[in-house]
C-alpha atoms as a PDB file:
ATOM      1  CA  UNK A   1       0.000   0.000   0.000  1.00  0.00           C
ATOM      2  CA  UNK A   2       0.733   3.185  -0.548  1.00  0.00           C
ATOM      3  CA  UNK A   3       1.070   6.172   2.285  1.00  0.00           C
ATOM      4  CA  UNK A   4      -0.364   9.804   1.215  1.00  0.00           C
ATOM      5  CA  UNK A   5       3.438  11.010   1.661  1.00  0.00           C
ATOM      6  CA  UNK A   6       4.864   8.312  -1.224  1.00  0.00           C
ATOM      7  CA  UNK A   7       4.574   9.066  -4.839  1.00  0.00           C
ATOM      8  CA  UNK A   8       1.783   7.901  -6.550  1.00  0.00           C
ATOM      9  CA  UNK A   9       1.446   4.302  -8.325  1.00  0.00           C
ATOM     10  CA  UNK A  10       3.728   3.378 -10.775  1.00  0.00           C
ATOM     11  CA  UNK A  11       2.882   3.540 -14.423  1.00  0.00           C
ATOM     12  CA  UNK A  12       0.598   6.705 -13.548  1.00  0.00           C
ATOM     13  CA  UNK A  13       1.930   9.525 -15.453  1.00  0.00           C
ATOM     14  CA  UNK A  14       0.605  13.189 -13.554  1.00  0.00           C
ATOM     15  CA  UNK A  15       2.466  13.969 -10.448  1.00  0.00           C
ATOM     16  CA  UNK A  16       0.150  16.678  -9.047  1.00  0.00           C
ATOM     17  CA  UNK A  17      -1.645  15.678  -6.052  1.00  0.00           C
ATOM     18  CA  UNK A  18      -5.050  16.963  -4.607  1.00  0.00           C
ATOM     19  CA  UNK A  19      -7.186  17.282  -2.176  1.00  0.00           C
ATOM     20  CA  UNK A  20     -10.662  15.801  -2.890  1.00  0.00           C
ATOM     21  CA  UNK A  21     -14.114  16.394  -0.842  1.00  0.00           C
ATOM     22  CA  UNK A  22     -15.269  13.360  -0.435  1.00  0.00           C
ATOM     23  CA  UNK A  23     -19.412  14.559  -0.236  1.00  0.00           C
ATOM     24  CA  UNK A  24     -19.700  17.156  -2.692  1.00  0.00           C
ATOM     25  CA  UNK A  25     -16.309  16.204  -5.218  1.00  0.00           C
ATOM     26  CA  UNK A  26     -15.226  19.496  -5.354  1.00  0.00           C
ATOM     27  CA  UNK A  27     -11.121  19.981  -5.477  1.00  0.00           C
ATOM     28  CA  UNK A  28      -7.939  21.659  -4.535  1.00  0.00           C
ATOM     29  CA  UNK A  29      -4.349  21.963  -4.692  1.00  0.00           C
ATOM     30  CA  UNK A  30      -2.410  20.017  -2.845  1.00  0.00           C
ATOM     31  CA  UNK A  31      -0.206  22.611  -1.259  1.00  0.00           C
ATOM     32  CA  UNK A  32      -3.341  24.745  -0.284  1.00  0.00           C
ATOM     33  CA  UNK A  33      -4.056  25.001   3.394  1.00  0.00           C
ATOM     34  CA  UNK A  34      -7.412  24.254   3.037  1.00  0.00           C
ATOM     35  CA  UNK A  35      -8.568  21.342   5.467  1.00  0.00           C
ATOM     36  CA  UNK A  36     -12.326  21.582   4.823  1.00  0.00           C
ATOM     37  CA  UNK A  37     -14.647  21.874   1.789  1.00  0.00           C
ATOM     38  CA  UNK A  38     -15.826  25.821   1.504  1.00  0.00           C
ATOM     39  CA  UNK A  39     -18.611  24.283  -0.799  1.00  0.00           C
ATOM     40  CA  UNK A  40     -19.887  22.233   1.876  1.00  0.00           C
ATOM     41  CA  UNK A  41     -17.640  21.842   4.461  1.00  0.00           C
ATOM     42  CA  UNK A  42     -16.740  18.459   4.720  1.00  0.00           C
ATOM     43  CA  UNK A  43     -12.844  17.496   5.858  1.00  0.00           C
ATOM     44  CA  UNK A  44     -10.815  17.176   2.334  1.00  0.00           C
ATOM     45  CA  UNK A  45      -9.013  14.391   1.253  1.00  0.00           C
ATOM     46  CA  UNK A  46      -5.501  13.403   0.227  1.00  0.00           C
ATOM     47  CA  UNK A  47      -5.819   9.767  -0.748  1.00  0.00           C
ATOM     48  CA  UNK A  48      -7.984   6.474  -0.961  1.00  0.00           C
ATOM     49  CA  UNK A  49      -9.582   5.854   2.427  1.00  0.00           C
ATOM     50  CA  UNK A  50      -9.148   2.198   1.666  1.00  0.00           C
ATOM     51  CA  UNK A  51      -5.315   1.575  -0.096  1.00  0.00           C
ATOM     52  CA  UNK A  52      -3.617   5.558   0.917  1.00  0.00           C
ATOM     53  CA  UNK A  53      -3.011   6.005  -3.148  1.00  0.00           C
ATOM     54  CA  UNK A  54      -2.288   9.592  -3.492  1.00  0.00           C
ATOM     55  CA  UNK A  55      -4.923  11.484  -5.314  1.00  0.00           C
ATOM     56  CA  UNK A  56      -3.620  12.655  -8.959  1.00  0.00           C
ATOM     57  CA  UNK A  57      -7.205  13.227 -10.676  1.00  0.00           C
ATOM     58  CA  UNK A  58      -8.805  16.224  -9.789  1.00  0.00           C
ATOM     59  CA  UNK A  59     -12.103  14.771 -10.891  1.00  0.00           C
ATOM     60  CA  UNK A  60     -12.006  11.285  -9.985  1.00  0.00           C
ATOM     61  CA  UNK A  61     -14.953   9.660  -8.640  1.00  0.00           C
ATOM     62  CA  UNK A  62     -12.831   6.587  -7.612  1.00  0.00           C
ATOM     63  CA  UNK A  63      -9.569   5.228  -7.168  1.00  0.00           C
ATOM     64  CA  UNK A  64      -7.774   4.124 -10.380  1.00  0.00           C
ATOM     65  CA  UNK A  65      -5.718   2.197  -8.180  1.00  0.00           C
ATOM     66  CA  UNK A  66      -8.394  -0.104  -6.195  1.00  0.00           C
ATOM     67  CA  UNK A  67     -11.902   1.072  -6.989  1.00  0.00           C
ATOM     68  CA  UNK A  68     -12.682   2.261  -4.023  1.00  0.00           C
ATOM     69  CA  UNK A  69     -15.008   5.704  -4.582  1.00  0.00           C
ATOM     70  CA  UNK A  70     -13.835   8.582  -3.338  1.00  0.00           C
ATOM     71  CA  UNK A  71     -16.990  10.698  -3.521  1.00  0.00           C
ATOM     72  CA  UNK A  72     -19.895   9.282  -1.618  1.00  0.00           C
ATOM     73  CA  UNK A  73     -23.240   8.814  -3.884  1.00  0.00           C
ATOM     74  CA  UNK A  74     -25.909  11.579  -4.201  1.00  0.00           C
ATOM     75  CA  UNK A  75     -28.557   9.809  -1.993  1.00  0.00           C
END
């Protein structure tokens, strides 16, 4: 597995890293400050909850490492 401090999984070619709300999906920088979501204010993200991948994707839904989704459903 891979920590949140590691580089990303080989063969994956982007090195930026964000931070990822996990209710609402919205995104930011990596090296922002930002700890919670100002859309909604949920606490932001830096990798899978279930294998620590960083995340690379400012828009992913789920981990291309595992599958595990990283924004929860619209109920």
């Amino acid at each position: 597995m891979f920590g949140s401090q590691q580089e990303p999984h080989p063969g994956f070619v982007s090195k930026e890293r964000y931070k990822l709300c996990p209710s609402c999906g919205n995104f930011v920088g990596y090296q922002e400050n930002d700890i919670f979501c100002m859309l909604c204010g949920e606490r932001l993200a830096d990798a899978c909850p279930r294998c620590q991948e960083p995340i690379i994707y400012p828009i992913a839904k789920f981990c291309p490492a595992c599958g595990e989704a990283l924004v929860k459903p619209k109920s």
